[in-house]
Protein backbone atom coordinates (compact mmCIF):
# COMPACT_ATOMS: atom_id res chain seq x y z
CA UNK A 1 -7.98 -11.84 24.16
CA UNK A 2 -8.34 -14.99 21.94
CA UNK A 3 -11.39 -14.73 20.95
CA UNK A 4 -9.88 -10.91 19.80
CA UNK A 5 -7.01 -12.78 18.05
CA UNK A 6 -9.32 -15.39 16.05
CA UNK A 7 -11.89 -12.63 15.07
CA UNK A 8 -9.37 -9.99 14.48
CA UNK A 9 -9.35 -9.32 10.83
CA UNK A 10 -13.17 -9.22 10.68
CA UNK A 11 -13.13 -6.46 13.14
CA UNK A 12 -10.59 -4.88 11.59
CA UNK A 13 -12.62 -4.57 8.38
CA UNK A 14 -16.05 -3.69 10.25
CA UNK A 15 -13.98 -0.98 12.17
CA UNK A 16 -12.71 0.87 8.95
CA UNK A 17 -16.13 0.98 7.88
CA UNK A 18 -18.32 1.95 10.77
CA UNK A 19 -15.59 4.81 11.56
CA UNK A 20 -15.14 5.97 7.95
CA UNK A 21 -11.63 4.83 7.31
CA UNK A 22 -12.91 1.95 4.07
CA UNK A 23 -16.17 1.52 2.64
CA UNK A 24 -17.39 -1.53 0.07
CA UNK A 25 -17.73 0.47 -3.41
CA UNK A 26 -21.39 0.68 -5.01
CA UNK A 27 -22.68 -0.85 -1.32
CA UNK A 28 -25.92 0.14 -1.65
CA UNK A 29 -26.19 -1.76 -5.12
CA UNK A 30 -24.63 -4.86 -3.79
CA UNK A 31 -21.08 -3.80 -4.02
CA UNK A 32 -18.37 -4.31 -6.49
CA UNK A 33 -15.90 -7.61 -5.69
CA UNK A 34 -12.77 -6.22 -4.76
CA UNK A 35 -13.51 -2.24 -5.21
CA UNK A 36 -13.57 -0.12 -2.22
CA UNK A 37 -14.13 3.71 -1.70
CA UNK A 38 -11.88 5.61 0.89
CA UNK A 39 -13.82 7.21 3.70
CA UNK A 40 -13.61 10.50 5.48
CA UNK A 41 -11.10 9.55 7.88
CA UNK A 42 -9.66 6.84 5.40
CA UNK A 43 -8.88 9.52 2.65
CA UNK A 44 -6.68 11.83 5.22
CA UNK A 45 -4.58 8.82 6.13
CA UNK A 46 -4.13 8.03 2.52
CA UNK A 47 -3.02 11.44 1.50
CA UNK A 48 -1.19 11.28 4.97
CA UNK A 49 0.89 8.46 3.84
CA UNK A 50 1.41 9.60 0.36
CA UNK A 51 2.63 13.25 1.22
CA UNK A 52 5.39 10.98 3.88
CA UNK A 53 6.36 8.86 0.89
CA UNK A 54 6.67 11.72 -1.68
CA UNK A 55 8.44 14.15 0.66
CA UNK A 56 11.14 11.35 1.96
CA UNK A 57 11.34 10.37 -2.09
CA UNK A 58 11.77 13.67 -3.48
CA UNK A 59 12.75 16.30 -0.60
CA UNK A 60 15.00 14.23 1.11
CA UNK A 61 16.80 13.35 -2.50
CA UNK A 62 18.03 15.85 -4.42
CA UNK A 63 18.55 13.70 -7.41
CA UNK A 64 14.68 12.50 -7.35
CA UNK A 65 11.71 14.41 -9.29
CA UNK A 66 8.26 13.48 -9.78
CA UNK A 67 5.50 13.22 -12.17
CA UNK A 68 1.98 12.28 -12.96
CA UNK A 69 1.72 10.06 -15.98
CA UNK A 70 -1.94 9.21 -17.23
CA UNK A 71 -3.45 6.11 -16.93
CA UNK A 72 -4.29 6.05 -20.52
CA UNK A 73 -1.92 5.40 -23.08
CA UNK A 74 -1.15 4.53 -26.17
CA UNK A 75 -0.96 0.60 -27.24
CA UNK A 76 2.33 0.51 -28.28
CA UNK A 77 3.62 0.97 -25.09
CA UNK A 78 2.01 -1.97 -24.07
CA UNK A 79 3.25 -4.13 -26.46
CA UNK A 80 6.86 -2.71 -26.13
CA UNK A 81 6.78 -3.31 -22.27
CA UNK A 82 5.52 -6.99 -23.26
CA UNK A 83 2.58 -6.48 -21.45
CA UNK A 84 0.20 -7.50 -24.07
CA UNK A 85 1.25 -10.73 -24.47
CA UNK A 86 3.17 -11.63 -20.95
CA UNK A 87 1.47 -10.42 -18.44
CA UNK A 88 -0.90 -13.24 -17.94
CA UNK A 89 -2.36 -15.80 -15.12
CA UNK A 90 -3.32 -19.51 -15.70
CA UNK A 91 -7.13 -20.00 -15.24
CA UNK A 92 -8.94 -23.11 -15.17
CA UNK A 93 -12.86 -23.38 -14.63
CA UNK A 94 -14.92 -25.75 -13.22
CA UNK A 95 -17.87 -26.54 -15.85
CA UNK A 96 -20.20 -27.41 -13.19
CA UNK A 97 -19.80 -24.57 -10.49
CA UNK A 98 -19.14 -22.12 -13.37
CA UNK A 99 -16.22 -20.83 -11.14
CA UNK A 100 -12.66 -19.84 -12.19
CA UNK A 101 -9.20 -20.51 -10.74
CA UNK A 102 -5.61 -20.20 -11.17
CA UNK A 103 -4.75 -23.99 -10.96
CA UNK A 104 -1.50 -23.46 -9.60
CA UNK A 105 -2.91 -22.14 -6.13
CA UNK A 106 -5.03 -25.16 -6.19
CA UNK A 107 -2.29 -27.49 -6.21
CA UNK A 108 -0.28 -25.71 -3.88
CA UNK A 109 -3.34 -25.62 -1.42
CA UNK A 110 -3.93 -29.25 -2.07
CA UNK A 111 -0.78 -30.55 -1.34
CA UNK A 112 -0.15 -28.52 1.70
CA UNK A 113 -2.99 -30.38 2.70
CA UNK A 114 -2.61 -33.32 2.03
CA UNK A 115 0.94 -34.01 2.25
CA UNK A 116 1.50 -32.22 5.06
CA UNK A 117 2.81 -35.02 7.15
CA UNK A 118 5.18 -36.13 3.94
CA UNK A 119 7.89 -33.51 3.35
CA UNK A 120 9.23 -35.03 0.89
CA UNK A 121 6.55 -35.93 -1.51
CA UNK A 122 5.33 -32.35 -1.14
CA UNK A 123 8.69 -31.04 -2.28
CA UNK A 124 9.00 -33.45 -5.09
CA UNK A 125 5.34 -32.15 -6.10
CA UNK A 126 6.25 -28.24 -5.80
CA UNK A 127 9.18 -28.64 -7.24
CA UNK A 128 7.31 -30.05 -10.52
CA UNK A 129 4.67 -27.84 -10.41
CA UNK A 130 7.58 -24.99 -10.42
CA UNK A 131 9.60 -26.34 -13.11
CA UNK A 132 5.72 -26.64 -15.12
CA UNK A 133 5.55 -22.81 -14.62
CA UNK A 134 9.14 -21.93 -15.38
CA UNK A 135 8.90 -24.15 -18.76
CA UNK A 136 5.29 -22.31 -19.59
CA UNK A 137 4.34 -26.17 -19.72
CA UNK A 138 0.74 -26.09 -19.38
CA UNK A 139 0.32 -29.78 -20.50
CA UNK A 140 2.59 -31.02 -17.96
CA UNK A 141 0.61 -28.49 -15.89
CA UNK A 142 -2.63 -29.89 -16.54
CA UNK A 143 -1.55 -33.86 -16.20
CA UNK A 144 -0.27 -33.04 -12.34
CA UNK A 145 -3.24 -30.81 -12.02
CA UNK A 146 -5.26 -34.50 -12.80
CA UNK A 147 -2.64 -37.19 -11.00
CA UNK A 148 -3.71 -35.03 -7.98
CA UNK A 149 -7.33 -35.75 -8.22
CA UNK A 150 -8.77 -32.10 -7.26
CA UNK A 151 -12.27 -31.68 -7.11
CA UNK A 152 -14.03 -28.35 -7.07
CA UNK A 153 -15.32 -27.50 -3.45
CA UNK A 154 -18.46 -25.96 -4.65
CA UNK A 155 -19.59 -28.64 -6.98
CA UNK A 156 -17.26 -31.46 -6.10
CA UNK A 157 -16.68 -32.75 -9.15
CA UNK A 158 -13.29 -32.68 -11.46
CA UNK A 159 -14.79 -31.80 -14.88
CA UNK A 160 -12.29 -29.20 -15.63
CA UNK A 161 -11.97 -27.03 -18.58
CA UNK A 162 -8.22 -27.07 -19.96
CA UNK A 163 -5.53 -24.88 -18.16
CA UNK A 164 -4.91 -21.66 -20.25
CA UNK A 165 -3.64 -18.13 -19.91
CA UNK A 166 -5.71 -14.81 -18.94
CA UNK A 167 -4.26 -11.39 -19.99
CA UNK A 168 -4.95 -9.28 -16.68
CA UNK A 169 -5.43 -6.29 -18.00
CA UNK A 170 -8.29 -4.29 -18.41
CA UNK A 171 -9.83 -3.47 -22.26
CA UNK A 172 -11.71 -0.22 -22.51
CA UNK A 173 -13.04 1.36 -25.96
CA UNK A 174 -12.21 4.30 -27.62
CA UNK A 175 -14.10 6.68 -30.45
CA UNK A 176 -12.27 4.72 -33.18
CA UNK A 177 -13.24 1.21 -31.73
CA UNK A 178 -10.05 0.54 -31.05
CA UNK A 179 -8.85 -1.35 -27.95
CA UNK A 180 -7.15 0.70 -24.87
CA UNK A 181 -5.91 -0.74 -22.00
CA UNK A 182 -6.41 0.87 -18.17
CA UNK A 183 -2.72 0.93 -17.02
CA UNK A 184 -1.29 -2.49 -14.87
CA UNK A 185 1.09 -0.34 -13.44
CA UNK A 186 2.64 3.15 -12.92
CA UNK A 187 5.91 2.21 -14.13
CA UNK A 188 5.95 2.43 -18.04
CA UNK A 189 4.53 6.58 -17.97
CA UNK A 190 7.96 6.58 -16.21
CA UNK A 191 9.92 5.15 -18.83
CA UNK A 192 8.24 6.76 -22.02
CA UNK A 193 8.88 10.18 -20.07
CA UNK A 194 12.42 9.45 -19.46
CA UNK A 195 14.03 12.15 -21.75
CA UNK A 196 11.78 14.60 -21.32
CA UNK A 197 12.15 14.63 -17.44
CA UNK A 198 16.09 14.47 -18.19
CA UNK A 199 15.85 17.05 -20.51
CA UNK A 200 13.71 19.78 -18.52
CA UNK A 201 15.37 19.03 -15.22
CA UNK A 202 18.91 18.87 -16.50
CA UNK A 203 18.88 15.74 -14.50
CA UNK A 204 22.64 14.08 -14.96
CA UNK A 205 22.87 9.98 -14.10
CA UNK A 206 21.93 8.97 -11.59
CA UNK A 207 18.78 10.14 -9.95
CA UNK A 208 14.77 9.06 -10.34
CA UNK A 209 11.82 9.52 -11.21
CA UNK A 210 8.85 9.28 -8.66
CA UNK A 211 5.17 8.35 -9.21
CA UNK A 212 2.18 8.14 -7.28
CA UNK A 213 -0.99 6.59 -9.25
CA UNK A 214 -3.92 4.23 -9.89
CA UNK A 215 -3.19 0.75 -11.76
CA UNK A 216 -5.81 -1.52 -13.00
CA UNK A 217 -5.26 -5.51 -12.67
CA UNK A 218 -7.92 -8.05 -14.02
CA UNK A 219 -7.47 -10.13 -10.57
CA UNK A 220 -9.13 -13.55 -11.06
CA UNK A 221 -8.28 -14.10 -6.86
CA UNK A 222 -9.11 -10.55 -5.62
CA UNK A 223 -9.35 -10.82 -1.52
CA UNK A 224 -7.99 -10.15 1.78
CA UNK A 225 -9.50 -6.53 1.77
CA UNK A 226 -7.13 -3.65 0.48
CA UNK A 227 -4.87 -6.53 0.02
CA UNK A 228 -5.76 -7.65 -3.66
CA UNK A 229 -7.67 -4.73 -5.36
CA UNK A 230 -8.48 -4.61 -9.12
CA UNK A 231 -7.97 -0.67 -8.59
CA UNK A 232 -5.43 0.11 -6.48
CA UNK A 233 -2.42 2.78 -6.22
CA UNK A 234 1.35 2.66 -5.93
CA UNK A 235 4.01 4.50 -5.27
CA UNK A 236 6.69 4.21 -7.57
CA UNK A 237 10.20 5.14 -8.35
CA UNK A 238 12.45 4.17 -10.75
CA UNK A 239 16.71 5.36 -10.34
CA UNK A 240 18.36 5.40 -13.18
CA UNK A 241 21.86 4.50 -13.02
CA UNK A 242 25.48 3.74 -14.64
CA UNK A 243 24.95 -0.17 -15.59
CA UNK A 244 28.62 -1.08 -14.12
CA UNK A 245 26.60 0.46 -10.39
CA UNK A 246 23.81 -1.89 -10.73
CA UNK A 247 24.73 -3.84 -7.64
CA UNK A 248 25.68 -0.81 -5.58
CA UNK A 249 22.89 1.09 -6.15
CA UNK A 250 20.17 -1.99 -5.80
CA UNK A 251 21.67 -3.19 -2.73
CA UNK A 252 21.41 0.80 -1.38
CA UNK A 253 17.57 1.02 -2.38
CA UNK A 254 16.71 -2.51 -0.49
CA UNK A 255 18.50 -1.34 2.32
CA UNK A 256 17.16 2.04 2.12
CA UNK A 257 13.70 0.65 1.56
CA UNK A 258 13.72 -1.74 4.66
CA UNK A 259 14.54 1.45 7.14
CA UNK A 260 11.70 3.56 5.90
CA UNK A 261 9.18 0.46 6.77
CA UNK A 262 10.80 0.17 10.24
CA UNK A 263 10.10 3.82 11.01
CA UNK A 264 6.88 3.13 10.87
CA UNK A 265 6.35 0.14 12.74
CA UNK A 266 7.75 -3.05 14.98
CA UNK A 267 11.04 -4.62 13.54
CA UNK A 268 9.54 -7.63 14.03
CA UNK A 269 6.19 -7.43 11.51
CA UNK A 270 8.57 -6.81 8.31
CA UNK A 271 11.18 -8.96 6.65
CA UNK A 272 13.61 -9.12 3.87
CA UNK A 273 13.01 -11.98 1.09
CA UNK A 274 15.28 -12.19 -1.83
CA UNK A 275 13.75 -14.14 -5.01
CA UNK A 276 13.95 -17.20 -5.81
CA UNK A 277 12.26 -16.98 -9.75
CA UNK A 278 13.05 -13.48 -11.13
CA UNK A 279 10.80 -11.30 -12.99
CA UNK A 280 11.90 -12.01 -17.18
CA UNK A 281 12.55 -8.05 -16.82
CA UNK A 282 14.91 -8.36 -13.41
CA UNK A 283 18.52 -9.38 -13.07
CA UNK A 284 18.07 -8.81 -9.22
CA UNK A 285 15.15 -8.72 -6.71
CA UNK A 286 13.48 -8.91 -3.32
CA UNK A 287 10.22 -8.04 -1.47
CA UNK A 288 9.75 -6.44 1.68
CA UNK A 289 7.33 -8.35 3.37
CA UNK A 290 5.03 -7.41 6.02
CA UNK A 291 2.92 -9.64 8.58
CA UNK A 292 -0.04 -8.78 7.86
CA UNK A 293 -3.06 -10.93 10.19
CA UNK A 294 -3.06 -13.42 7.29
CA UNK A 295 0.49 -13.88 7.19
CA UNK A 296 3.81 -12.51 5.48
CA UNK A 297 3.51 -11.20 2.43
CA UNK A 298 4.34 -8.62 0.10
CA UNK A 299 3.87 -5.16 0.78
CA UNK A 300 7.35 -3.80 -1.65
CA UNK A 301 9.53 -4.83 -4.36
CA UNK A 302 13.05 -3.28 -5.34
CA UNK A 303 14.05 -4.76 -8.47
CA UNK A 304 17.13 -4.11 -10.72
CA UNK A 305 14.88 -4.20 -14.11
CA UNK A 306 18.32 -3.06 -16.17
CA UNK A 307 17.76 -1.48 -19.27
CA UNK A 308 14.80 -3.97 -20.07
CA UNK A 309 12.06 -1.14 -20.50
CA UNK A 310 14.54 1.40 -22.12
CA UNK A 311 15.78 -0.87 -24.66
CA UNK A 312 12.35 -2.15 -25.73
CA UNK A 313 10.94 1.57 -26.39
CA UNK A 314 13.51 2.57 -28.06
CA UNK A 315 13.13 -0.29 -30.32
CA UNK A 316 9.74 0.04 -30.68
CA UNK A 317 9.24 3.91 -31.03
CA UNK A 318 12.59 4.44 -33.01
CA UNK A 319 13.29 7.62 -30.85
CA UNK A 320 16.85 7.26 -29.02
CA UNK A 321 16.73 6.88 -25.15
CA UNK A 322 20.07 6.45 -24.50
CA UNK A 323 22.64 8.72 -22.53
CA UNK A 324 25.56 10.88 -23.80
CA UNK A 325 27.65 11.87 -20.50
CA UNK A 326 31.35 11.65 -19.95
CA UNK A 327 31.93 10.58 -23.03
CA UNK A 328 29.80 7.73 -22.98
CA UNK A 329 26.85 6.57 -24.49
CA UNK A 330 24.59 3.49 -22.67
CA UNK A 331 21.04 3.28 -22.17
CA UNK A 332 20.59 3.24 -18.09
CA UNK A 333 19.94 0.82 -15.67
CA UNK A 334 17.23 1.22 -13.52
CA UNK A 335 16.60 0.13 -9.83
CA UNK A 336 12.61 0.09 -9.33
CA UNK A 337 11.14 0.33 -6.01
CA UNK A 338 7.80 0.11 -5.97
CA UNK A 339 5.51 0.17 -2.86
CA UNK A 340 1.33 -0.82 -2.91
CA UNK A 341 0.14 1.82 -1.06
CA UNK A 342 -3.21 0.46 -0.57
CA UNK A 343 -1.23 -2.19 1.51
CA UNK A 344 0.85 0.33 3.48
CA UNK A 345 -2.39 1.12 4.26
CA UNK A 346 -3.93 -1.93 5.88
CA UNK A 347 -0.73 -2.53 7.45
CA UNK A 348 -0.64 0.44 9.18
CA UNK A 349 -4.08 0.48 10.21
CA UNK A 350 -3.65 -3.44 11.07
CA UNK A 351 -0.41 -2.89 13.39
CA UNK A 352 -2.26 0.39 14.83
CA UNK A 353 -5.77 -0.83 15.85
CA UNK A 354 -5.09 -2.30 19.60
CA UNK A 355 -7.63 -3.58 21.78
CA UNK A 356 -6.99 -2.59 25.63
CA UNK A 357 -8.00 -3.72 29.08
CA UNK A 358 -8.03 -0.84 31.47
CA UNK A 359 -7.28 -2.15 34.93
CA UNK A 360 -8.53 0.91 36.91
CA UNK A 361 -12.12 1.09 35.98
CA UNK A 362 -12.10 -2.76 34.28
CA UNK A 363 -13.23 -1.33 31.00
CA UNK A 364 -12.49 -1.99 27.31
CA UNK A 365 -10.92 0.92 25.24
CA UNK A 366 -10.56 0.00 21.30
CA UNK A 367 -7.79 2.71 20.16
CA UNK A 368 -6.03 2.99 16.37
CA UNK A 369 -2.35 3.82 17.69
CA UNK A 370 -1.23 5.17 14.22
CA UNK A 371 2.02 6.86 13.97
CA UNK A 372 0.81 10.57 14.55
CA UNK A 373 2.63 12.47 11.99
CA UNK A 374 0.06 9.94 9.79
CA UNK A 375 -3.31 10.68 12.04
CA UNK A 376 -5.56 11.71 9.98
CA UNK A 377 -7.03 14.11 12.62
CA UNK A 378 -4.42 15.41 14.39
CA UNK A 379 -6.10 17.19 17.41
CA UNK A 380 -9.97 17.26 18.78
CA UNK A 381 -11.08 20.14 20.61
CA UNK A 382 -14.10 19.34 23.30
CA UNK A 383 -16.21 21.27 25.56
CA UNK A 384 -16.89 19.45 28.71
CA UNK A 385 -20.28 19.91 29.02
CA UNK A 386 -22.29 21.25 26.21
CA UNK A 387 -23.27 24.89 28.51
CA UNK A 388 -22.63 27.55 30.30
CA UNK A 389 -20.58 28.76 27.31
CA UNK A 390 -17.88 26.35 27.46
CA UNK A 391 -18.84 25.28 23.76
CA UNK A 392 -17.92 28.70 22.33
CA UNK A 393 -14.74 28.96 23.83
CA UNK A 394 -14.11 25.45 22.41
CA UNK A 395 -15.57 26.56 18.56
CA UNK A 396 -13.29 29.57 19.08
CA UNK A 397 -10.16 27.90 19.80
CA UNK A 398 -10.83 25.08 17.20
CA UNK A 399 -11.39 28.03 14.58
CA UNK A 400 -8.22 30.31 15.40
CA UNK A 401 -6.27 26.66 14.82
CA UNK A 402 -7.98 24.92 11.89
CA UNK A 403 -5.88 26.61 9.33
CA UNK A 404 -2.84 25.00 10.43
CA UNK A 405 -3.65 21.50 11.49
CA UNK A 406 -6.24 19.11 10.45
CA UNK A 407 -8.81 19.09 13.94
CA UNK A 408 -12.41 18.15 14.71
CA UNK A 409 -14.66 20.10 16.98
CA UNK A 410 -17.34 17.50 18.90
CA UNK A 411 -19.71 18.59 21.50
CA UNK A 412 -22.47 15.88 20.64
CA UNK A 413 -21.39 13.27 23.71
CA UNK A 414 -20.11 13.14 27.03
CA UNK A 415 -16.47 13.79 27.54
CA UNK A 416 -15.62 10.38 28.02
CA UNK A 417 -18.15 8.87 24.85
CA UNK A 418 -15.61 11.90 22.96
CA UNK A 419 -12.53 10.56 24.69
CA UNK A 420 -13.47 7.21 23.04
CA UNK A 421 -14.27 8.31 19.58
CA UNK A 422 -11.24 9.77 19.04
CA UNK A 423 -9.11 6.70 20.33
CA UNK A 424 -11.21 5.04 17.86
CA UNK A 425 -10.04 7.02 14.71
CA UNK A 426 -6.51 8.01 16.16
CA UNK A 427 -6.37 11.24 16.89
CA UNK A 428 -3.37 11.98 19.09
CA UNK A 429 -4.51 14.64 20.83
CA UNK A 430 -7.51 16.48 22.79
CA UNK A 431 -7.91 19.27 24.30
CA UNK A 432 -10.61 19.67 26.47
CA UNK A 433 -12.40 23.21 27.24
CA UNK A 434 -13.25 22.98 30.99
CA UNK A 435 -15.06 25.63 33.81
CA UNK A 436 -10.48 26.45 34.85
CA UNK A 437 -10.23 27.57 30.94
CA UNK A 438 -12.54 30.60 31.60
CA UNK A 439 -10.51 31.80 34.50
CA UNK A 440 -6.52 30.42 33.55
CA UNK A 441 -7.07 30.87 29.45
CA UNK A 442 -5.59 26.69 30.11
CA UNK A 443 -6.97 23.48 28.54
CA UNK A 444 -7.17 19.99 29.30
CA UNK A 445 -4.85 17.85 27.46
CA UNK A 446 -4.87 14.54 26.88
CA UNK A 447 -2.70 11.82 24.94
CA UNK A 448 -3.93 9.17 23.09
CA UNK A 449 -1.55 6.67 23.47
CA UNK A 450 -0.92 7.18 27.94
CA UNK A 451 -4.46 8.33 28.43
CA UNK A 452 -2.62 10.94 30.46
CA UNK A 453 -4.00 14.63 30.96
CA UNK A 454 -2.04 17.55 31.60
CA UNK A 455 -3.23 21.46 31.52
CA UNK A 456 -1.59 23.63 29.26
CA UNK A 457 -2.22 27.65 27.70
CA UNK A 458 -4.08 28.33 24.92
CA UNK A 459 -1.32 29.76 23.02
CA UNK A 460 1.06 26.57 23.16
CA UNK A 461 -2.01 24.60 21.23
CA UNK A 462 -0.23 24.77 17.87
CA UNK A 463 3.02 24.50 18.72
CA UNK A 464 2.42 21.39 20.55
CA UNK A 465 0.51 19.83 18.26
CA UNK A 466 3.00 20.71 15.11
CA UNK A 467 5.33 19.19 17.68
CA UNK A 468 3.97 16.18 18.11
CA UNK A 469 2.48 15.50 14.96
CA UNK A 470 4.28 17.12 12.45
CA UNK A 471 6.59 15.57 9.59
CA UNK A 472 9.38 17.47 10.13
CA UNK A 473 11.40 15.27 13.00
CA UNK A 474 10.80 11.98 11.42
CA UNK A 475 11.41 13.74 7.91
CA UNK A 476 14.68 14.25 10.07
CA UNK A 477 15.23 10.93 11.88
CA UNK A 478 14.96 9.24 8.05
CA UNK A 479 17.24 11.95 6.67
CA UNK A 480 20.35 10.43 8.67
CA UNK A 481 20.71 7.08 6.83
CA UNK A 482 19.60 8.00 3.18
């Protein structure tokens, strides 16, 4: 299995494609860096994980409603959030290769390799470079950027351009020539629509506001697949709260956060990380992090952004978004979670897609063990052989059950080529129509995960497979600790 273990992420990639789960955008024009399309199969897992996320968020609270901002909106709001002018990465070019890079990567990748065998001149290092950053010292920046004598690895040369900042947001023009921005995140539609969600709910403090939606981020180091997109979705919610429960409630969401994730996969693939270098919005934070095959990294963030985004609107649109309750009148803190979904994604699909020896007939079987409330097909129906009218009984049963669960009808392979294919995309369940279902009104059905076959009526079809893949017992399991 090493050679499995070296080569795994490649596979993983070539395996969403070639079963429909991811495909490179604009592919047959060369593709677009960083932009990828959602296949058939890829799509129902998506909406499969959204429609988990939204119905724990906003079923399973009471005091949680949703919306759908648009991704287009007004300037202002950009400015207010600080956007415009903070939300920035360093870039330096090489004037040789023509290429661009943020030079604080490049220093941390230099010195982890070349100081790797001299802890303590690498922490002396990082610790400048992170003081640099915290200061907004680009000189300084720039000088240790030089003492360290990095060369570009395409040109190999140092002439560098000077280190300076790149807004990452997107420009787009309107009819009036005036700039518009494609939203960097979901979050701010949240905040602008504050009272009016209040106000037509008759919402009292606290409860949230939920979001699912596309953000747009100007990545200079897009990569690592669905990792780093420069269109990607999240799933958002922001809890607005009494400021004197800021601690209560943001130690409640990271805790409430963390069990969610570990319903859906090994306790020993996600972590807890609590910052170090806060957010200039945040008073409190941490990330969820996720082992993904390239390592831990972020996957969530719950963040205590106080009344950061509230207060600056309401200074900058001179409408009032504060609260009058008990006698009282604050603007709210808010606790933000916020989840990349096109992560949850490749996490899920990279903790599901298992390669298997199978002892009996020394054979390999490649199988996407996805949670199967998430499948996105959650039962195949199969004729055994492709005659003697066993694939109209099949086409019969799979069209009496269609309208209540999301199945696929295949006739085109042998039994065991079909067995295969749907191990491959993760269907659960098959049921196979066989020469016993003409006389016993019985099926052949088989597990994805055991391999084992059993022969159940026609009838308990349905049931079984709302059973087995429905949402309703996890919705269940996740309702006891929330």
């Amino acid at each position: 299995m090493k050679e499995w273990n070296d080569h795994f992420f490649d596979f993983l990639v070539s395996h969403a494609k070639v079963y429909g789960f991811i495909f490179p955008s604009s592919e047959i024009y060369g593709g677009l860096n960083a932009v990828y399309d959602y296949g058939p199969y890829g799509i129902e897992l998506k909406n499969n994980i959204k429609e988990f996320w939204w119905k724990t968020m906003t079923i399973l609270h009471e005091n949680i409603v949703g919306i759908d901002s648009s991704i287009l909106m007004r300037n202002d709001i950009w400015n207010a959030s600080g956007h415009v002018n903070e939300f920035n990465e360093l870039l330096i070019d090489n004037k040789d290769s023509k290429k661009r890079y943020r030079p604080d990567l490049l220093i941390k990748e230099h010195v982890e390799k070349k100081f790797s065998n001299h802890p303590k001149k690498k922490e002396d290092i990082l610790f400048r470079l992170s003081q640099s950053l915290k200061k907004k010292d680009l000189l300084d920046l720039k000088i240790l950027f030089d003492e360290l004598n990095i060369f570009d690895s395409i040109s190999k040369t140092k002439n560098w351009t000077e280190i300076r900042h790149f807004n990452m947001m997107f420009k787009i023009k309107n009819e009036n020539k005036k700039d518009l921005y494609l939203r960097p995140e979901t979050a701010q539609g949240i905040f602008c629509n504050f009272h009016n969600v209040k106000k037509s709910t008759r919402m009292k403090i606290p409860f949230g506001i939920a979001q699912i939606g596309k953000s747009f981020r100007n990545e200079i180091f897009a990569r690592k697949f669905l990792f780093r997109m420069r269109e990607f979705e999240q799933m958002e919610m922001q809890f607005f709260i009494l400021p004197e429960e800021e601690k209560r409630w943001y130690e409640y969401w990271k805790n409430v956060r963390l069990k969610w994730h570990l319903i859906l996969g090994d306790k020993k693939n996600y972590k807890l990380r609590n910052h170090d270098h806060l957010a200039h919005y945040a008073s409190l934070g941490a990330d969820i992090e996720y082992h993904f095959p390239f390592g831990f990294q972020e996957i969530e963030g719950i963040h205590s952004r106080r009344d950061f985004d509230l207060k600056k609107h309401e200074f900058f649109s001179k409408k009032k978004l504060r609260v009058f309750e008990s006698k009282k009148n604050y603007i709210p803190y808010v606790i933000e979670t916020s989840l990349g979904l096109d992560r949850l994604f490749l996490a899920i699909f990279s903790s599901s897609l298992k390669k298997e020896e199978l002892v009996e007939n020394r054979t390999i079987r490649i199988v996407l063990k996805l949670p199967s409330y998430l499948s996105p097909v959650k039962g195949a129906i199969l004729p055994l052989v492709g005659k003697d009218g066993l694939p109209e009984i099949a086409k019969k049963i799979f069209d009496e059950f269609k309208m209540n669960h999301k199945l696929i009808y295949d006739q085109k392979e042998s039994i065991g080529k079909l067995y295969r294919r749907q191990d491959a995309i993760g269907t659960p369940l098959c049921f196979t129509v066989d020469y016993k279902t003409i006389e016993t009104d019985t099926v052949t059905m088989r597990c994805r995960d055991s391999m084992k076959q059993k022969r159940i009526h026609i009838k308990n079809i349905s049931r079984i497979i709302e059973n087995e893949t429905g949402l309703e017992k996890i919705l269940k399991k996740l309702s006891d600790f929330i």
